[in-house]
Protein backbone atom coordinates (compact mmCIF):
# COMPACT_ATOMS: atom_id res chain seq x y z
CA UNK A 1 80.44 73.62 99.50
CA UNK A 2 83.16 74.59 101.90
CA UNK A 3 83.94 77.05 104.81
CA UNK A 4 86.19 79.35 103.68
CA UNK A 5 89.33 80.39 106.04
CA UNK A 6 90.62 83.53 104.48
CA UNK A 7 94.27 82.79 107.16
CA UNK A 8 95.83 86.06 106.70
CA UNK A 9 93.00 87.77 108.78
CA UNK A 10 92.00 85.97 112.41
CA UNK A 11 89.43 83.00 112.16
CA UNK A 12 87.81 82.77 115.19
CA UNK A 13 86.48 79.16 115.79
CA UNK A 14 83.67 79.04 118.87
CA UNK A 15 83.20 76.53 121.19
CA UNK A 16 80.18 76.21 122.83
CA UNK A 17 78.63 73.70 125.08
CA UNK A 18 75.32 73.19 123.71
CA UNK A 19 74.15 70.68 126.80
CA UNK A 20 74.13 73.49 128.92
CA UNK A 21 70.07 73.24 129.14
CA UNK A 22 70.50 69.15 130.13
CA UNK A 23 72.47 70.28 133.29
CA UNK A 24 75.73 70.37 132.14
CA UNK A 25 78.40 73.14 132.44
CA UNK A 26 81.49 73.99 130.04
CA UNK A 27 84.78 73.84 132.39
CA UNK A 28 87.60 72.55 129.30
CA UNK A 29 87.63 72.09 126.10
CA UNK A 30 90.10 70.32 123.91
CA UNK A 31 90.86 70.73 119.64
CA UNK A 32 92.28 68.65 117.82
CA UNK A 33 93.53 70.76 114.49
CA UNK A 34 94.58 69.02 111.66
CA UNK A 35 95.84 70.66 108.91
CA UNK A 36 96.68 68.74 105.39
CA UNK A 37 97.01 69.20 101.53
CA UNK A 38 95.93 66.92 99.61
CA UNK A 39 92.60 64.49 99.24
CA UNK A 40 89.86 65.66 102.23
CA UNK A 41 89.53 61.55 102.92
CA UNK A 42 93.61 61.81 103.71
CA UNK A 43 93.26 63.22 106.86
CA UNK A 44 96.43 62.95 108.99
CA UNK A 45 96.52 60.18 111.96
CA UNK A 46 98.23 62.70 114.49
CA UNK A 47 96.83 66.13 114.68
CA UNK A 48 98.55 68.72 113.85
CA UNK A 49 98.03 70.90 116.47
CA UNK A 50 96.44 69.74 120.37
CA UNK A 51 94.82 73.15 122.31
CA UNK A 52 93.37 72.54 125.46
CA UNK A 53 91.44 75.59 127.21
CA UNK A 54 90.59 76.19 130.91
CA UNK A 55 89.07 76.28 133.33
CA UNK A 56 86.64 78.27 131.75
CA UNK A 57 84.86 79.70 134.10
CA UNK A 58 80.97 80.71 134.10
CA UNK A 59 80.98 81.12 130.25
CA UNK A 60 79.58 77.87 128.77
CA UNK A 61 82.06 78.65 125.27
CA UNK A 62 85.33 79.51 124.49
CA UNK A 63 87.16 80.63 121.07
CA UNK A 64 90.44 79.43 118.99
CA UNK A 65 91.85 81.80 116.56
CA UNK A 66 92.68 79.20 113.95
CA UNK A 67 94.78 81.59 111.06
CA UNK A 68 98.04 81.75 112.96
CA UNK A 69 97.97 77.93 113.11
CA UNK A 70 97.20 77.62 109.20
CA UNK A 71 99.59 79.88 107.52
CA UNK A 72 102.56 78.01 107.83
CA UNK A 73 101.13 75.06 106.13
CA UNK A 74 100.21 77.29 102.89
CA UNK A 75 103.24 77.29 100.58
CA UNK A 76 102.46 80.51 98.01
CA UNK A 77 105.10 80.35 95.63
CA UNK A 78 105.49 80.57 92.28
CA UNK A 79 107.92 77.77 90.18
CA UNK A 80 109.29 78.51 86.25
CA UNK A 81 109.36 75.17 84.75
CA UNK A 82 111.40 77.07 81.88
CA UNK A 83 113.88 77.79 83.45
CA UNK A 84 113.68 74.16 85.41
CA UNK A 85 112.25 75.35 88.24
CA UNK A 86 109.39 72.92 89.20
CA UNK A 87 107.51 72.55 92.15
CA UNK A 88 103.61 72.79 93.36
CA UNK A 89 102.38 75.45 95.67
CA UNK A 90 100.33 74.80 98.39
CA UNK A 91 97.90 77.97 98.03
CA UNK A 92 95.09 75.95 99.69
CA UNK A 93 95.10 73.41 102.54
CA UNK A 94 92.19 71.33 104.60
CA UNK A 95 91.48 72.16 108.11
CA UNK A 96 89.61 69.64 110.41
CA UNK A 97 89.10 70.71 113.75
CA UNK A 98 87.54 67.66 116.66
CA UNK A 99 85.95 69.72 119.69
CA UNK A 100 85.51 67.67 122.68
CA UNK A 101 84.04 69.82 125.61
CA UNK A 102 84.41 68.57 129.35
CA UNK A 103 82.60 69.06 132.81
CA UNK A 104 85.11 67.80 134.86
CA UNK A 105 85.90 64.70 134.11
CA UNK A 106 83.06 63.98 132.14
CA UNK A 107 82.74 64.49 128.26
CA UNK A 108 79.70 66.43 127.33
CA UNK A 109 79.56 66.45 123.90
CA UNK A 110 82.33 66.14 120.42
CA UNK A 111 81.78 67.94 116.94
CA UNK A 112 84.01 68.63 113.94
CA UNK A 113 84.24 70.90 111.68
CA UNK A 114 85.65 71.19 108.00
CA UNK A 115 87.25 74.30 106.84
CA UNK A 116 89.19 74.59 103.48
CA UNK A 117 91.55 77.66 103.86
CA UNK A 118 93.43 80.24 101.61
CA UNK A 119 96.22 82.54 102.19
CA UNK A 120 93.69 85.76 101.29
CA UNK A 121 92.04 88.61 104.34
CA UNK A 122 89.46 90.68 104.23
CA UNK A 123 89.15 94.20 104.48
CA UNK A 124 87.70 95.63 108.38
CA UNK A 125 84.39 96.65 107.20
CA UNK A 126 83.68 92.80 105.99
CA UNK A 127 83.93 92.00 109.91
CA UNK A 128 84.90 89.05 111.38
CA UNK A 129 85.78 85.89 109.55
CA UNK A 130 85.43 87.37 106.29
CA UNK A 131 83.93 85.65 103.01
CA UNK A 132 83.52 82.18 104.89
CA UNK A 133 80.59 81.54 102.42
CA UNK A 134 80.38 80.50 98.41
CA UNK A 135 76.83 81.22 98.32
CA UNK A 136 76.49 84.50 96.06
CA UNK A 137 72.95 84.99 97.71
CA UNK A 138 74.45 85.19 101.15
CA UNK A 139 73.63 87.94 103.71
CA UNK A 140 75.32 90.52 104.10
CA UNK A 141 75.73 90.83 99.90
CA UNK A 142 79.29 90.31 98.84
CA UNK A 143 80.73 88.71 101.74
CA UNK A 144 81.33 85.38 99.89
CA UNK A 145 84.07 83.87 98.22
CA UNK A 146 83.06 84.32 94.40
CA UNK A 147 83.72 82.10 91.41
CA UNK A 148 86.69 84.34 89.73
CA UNK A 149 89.19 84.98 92.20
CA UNK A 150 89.86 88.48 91.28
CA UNK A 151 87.92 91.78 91.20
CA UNK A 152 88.90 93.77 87.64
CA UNK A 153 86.40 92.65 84.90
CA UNK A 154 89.18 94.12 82.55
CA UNK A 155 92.24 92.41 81.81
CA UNK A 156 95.22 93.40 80.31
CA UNK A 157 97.10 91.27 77.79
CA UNK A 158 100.29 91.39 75.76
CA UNK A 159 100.38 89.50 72.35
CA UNK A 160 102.53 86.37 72.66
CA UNK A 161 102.02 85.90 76.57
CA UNK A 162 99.70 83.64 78.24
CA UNK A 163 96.57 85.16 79.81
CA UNK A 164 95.50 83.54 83.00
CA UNK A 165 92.28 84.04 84.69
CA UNK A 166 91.75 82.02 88.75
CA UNK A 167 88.54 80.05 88.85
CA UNK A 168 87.47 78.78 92.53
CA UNK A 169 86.62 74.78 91.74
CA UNK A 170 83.62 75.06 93.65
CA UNK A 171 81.69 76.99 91.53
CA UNK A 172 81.63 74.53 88.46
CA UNK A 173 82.28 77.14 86.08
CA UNK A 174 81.69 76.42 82.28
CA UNK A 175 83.80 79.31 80.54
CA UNK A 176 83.58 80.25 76.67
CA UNK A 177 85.56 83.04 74.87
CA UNK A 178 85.51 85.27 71.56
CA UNK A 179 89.08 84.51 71.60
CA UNK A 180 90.39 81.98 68.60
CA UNK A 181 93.15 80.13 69.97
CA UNK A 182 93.93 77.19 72.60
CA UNK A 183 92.99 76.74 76.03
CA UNK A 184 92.88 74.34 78.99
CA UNK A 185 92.16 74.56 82.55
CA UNK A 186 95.02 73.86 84.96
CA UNK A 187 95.57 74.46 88.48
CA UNK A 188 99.23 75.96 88.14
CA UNK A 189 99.41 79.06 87.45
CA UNK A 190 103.17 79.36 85.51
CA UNK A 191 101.74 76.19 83.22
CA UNK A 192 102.35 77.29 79.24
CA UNK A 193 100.53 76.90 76.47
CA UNK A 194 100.25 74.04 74.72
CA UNK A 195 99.50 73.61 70.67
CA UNK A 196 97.70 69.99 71.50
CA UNK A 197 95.43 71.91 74.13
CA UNK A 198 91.58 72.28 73.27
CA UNK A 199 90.28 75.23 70.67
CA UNK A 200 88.42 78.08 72.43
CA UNK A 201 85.65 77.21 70.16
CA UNK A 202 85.10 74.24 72.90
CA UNK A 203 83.87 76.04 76.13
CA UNK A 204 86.09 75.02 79.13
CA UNK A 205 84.80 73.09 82.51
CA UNK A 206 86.00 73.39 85.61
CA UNK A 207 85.50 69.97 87.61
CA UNK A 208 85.45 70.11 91.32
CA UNK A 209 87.61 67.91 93.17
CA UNK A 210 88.43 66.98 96.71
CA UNK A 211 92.00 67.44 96.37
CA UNK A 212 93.21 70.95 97.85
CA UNK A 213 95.55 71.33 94.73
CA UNK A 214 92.43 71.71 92.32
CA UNK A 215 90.40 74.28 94.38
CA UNK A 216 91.90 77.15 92.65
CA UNK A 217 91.81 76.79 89.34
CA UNK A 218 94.09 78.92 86.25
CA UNK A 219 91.99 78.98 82.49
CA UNK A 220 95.01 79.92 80.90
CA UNK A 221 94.68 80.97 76.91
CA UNK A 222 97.18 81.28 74.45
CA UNK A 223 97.03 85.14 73.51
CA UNK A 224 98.30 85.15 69.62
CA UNK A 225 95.24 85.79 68.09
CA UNK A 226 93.74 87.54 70.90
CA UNK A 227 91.87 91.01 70.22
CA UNK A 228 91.48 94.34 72.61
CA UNK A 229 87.40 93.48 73.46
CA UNK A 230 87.56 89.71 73.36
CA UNK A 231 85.55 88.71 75.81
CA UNK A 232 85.60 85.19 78.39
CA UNK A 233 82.48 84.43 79.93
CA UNK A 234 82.14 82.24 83.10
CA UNK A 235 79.36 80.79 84.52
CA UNK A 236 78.99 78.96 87.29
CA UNK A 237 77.02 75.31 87.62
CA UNK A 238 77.09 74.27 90.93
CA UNK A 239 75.55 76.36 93.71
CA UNK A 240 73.57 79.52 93.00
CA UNK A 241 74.52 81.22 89.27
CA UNK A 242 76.85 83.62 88.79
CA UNK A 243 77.60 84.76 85.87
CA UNK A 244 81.25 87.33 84.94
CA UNK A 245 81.90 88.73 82.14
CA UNK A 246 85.69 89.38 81.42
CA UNK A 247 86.41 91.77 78.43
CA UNK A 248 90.34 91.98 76.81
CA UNK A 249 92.15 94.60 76.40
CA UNK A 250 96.03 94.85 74.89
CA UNK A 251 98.69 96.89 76.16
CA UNK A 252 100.13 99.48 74.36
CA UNK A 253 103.09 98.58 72.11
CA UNK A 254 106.30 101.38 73.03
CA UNK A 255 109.99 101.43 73.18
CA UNK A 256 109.67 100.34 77.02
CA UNK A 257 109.86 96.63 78.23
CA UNK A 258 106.69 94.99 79.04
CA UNK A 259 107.49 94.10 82.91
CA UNK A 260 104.47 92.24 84.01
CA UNK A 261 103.77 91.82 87.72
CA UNK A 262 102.43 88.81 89.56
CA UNK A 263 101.39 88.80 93.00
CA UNK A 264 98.40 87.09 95.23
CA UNK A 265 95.48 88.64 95.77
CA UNK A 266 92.93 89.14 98.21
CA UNK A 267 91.49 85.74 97.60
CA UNK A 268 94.90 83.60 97.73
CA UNK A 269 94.80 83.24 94.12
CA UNK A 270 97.60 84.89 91.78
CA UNK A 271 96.86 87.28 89.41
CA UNK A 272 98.70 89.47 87.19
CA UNK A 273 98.80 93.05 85.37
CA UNK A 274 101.40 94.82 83.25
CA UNK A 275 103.53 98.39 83.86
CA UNK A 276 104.97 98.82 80.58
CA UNK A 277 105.74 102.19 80.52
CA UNK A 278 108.94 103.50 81.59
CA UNK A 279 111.17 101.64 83.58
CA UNK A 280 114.48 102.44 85.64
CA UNK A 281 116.94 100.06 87.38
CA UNK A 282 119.44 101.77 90.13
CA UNK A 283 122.06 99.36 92.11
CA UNK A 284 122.56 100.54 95.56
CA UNK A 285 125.68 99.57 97.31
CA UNK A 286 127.01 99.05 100.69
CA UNK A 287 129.98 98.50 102.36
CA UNK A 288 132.70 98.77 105.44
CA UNK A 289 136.15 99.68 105.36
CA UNK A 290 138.84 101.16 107.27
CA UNK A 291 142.63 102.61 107.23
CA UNK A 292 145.22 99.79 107.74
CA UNK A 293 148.95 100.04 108.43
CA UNK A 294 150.60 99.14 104.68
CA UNK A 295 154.27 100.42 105.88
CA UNK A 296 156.86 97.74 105.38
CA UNK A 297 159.27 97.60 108.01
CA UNK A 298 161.93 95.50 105.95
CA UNK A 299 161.76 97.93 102.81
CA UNK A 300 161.25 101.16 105.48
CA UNK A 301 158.76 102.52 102.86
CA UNK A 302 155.44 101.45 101.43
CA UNK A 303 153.90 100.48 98.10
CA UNK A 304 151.91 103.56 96.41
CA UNK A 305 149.51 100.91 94.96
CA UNK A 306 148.53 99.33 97.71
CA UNK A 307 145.01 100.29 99.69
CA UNK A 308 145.78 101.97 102.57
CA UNK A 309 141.65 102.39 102.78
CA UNK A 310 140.78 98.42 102.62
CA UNK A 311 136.60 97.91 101.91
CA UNK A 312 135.41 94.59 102.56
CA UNK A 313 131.52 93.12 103.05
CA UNK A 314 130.70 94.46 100.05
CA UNK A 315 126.65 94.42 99.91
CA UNK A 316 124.86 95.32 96.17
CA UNK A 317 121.00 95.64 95.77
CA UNK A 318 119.06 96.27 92.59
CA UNK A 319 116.05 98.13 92.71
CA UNK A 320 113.45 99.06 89.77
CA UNK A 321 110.87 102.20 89.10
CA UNK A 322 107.64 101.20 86.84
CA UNK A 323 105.25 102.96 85.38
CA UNK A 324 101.48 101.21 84.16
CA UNK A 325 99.89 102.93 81.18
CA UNK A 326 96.75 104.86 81.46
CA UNK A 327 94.27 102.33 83.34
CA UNK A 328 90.40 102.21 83.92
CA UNK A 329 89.33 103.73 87.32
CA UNK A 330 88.23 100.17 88.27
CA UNK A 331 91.89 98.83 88.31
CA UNK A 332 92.43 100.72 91.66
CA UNK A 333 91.48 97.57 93.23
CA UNK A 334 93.93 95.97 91.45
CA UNK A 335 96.77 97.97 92.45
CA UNK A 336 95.64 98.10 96.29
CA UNK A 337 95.45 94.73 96.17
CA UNK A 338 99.28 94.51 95.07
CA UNK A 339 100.01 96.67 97.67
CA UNK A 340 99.18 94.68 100.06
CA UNK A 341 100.51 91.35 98.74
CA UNK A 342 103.14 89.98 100.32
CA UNK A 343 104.19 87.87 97.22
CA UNK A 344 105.33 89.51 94.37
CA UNK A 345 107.42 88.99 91.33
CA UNK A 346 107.87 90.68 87.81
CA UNK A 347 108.32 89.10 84.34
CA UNK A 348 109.63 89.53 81.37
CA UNK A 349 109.69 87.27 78.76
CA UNK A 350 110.57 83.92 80.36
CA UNK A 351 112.45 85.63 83.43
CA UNK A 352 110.71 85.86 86.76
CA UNK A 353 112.13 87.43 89.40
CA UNK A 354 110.93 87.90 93.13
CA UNK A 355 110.86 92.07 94.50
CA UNK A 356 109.65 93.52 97.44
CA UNK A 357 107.43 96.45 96.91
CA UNK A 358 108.89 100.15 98.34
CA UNK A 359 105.87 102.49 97.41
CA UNK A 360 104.22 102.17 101.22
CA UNK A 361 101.74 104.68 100.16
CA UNK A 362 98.87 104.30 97.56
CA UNK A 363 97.39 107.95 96.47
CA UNK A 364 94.01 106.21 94.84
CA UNK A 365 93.46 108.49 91.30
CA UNK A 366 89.90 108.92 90.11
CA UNK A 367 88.59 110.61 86.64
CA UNK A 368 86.94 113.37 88.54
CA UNK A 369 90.48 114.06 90.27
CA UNK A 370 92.96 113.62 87.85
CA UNK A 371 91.40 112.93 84.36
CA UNK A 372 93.37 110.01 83.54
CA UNK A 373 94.54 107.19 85.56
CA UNK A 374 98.49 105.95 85.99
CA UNK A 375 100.63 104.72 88.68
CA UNK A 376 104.47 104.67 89.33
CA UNK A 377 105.79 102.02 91.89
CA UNK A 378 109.29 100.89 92.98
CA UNK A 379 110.19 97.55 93.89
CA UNK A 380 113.63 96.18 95.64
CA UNK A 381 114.49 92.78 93.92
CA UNK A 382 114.29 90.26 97.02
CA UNK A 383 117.72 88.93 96.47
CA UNK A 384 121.67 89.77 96.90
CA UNK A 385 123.52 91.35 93.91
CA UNK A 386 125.91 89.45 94.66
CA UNK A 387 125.83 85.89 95.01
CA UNK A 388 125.73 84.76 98.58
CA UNK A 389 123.22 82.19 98.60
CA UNK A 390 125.02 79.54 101.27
C-alpha cells in the first residue's frame, strides 16, 4: 500500500540522522526528488528536483516540504472526447525521494522513500500530512485515504446521463449494484457508456496496478434503467475491509436545464452533483473609449454618422446563477467541498464548459435551522466572450 501525498496541503518529509548513537553528527543532507507518471519501475534517470540543506547545526534532522515541488507535475483536467477533445489527466503522480545525510565529508547513511501523491488537502484539524495512510484501522480514526473517493453516500442521477462513482485502486474493490444496465470500470472519468460493456448483473473489480493512471479509478454505469433507491455496493479486498454502501436517487424532472457540475474533491478525484433548478445567464461587458476629432478640414464640416465617442477593447464575460433542488443535510460536504475546488466545470448534455466559482461564502443549512436544504451559487465561465484565444 502506498504513502499518500495529499499536495495541495504541505508534506513535510523528515530527515534524520539515525547514526547519531554510533558517533556520528548530521551537518548536510542532500534529496534527490523524482517525480513521474507512469509505471513505479519507470523511475526517471535525472531527478527531478536536487535540495541540499546546511549546515545544520546541533539538530541531528532537517525537513523538506515536498507539495510545492509536486503540484506542477499533476495535470487535473478534464477532456470531452465528444466533442474531440482527448487527452489523459495526470491526477496522480509517483514521488521517490533518495536521502543521503553527511558529516562532513563523510556519508553517514542513504534511504528512500516512495510516496504516490494526489492533488487533494486536508482540513486543519486532520494535522499535519493529512490521510497519508489506506489502512481504515489507522489511528487517529478517519485520517486515511478511503476506498471511494468521495464523502456523500447519496448520489444524484439524471436519466440518460452516466453516473460515475471514484474508486482508489488500492483497495481492490469488488462493486455490485441493484441497477439493470451496463457497466465497466475505467480510469477516465468523461469515458461513455458503452452497449458492449459488462451487465450490472456481473459485479465489477477493480485491479490494482502500478501505473499512476489506474490509481483512481471511475465505475461508471449507464443510468437508463436506473431507479431513485438503487443501490452500488463496494467492498474492498485488499487491505483491511471496508465496506460503502451508495444508494440512488433521481433528480427532479422541471422546466429548468439540468446543469450538472464537476469539480475535484478533497481526495483529487472528480466527482459530480446536479443544480437543476433555476438558472440565469447575465453577460457583463467592458470597455474603453474616448472623444476623437471627426471634423474634416477639406469638407469644413463633419459627418453626423460618424462616432465622435470611438469604444475599442471591447471585453464580454458570461456569468451563470444555479440553484440545486432540495438536498439531504449530508450533501453539505459536498458543496464545501466544491467550494473549495479549484477545478470546476458544468454540463449539459454533451457541453462542458470550465467556470470559476463567485459565491466566496458558504452559509452551511441544517434541518433544525432551516427545514429544508437548497443552495444558490454563481459561477463566471473561465473564458473570453469573445474569441481571443492567440
Amino acid at each position: 500500500m502506498s504513502t499518500i501525498i495529499n499536495a495541495r496541503s504541505p508534506y513535510f518529509h523528515k530527515i534524520t540522522n539515525s547514526q547519531s548513537s554510533q558517533g556520528y553528527s548530521l551537518s548536510t543532507a542532500q534529496s534527490k526528488i523524482y517525480i513521474w507518471t507512469g509505471l513505479l519501475a519507470s523511475k526517471p534517470a535525472t531527478p527531478t528536483y536536487t535540495i541540499t540543506k546546511g549546515p545544520i547545526g546541533s539538530d541531528e534532522f532537517t525537513n523538506l516540504e515536498l507539495s510545492v515541488l509536486i503540484r506542477d507535475f499533476l495535470d487535473t483536467e478534464y477532456y470531452n472526447v465528444t466533442e474531440g477533445i482527448g487527452g489523459t489527466a495526470d491526477d496522480a503522480v509517483w514521488v521517490v525521494v533518495d536521502d543521503t545525510l553527511y558529516d562532513g565529508g563523510s556519508v553517514i547513511e542513504t534511504y528512500t522513500k516512495t510516496f504516490l501523491a494526489f492533488d487533494g488537502y486536508g482540513y486543519w484539524d486532520e494535522g499535519t500530512n493529512p490521510r497519508t495512510s489506506t489502512d481504515p484501522l489507522v489511528t487517529p480514526t478517519g485520517d486515511y485515504t478511503p476506498m471511494v473517493l468521495m464523502d456523500n453516500r447519496i448520489v444524484q442521477f439524471n436519466r440518460g446521463e452516466d453516473i460515475r462513482i471514484p474508486i482508489f485502486s488500492e483497495s481492490c474493490a469488488n462493486i455490485v449494484t441493484t441497477i439493470t444496465a451496463v457497466w465497466n470500470t475505467t480510469d477516465v472519468y468523461w469515458e461513455a457508456a458503452n452497449q458492449n460493456w459488462d451487465a450490472t448483473s456481473i459485479p465489477q473489480n477493480v485491479v490494482d496496478s502500478t501505473d499512476s493512471a489506474d490509481k483512481i479509478q471511475y465505475v461508471i454505469i449507464d443510468s437508463a434503467q436506473a431507479l431513485t433507491g438503487d443501490t452500488i455496493t463496494v467492498t474492498s479486498t485488499c487491505g483491511n475491509l471496508q465496506t460503502v454502501v451508495i444508494t440512488l436517487k433521481e433528480i427532479e424532472c422541471g422546466v429548468y436545464d439540468d446543469y450538472r457540475v464537476i469539480f475535484y474533491n478533497k481526495y483529487g478525484a472528480l466527482q459530480d452533483f446536479y443544480l437543476n433548478k433555476k438558472s440565469s445567464k447575465k453577460l457583463s461587458i467592458k470597455n474603453e473609449d474616448y472623444d476623437r476629432n471627426i471634423f474634416n478640414r477639406e469638407l469644413n464640416k463633419y459627418n453626423p454618422l460618424k462616432h465622435q465617442k470611438y469604444t475599442f477593447n471591447v471585453k464580454a464575460n458570461q456569468s451563470i446563477t444555479m440553484n440545486t433542488e432540495f438536498l439531504p443535510e449530508a450533501f453539505n460536504q459536498l458543496v464545501e467541498q466544491l467550494f473549495i475546488s479549484e477545478q470546476i466545470w458544468i454540463s449539459l448534455g454533451l457541453k462542458v464548459e470550465p467556470v470559476v466559482a463567485t459565491s466566496k461564502q458558504l452559509d452551511y443549512k441544517t434541518v433544525t435551522n432551516d427545514k429544508l436544504i437548497q443552495y444558490t451559487i454563481g459561477f463566471d465561465f473561465s473564458n473570453s466572450y469573445i474569441n481571443n484565444v492567440i
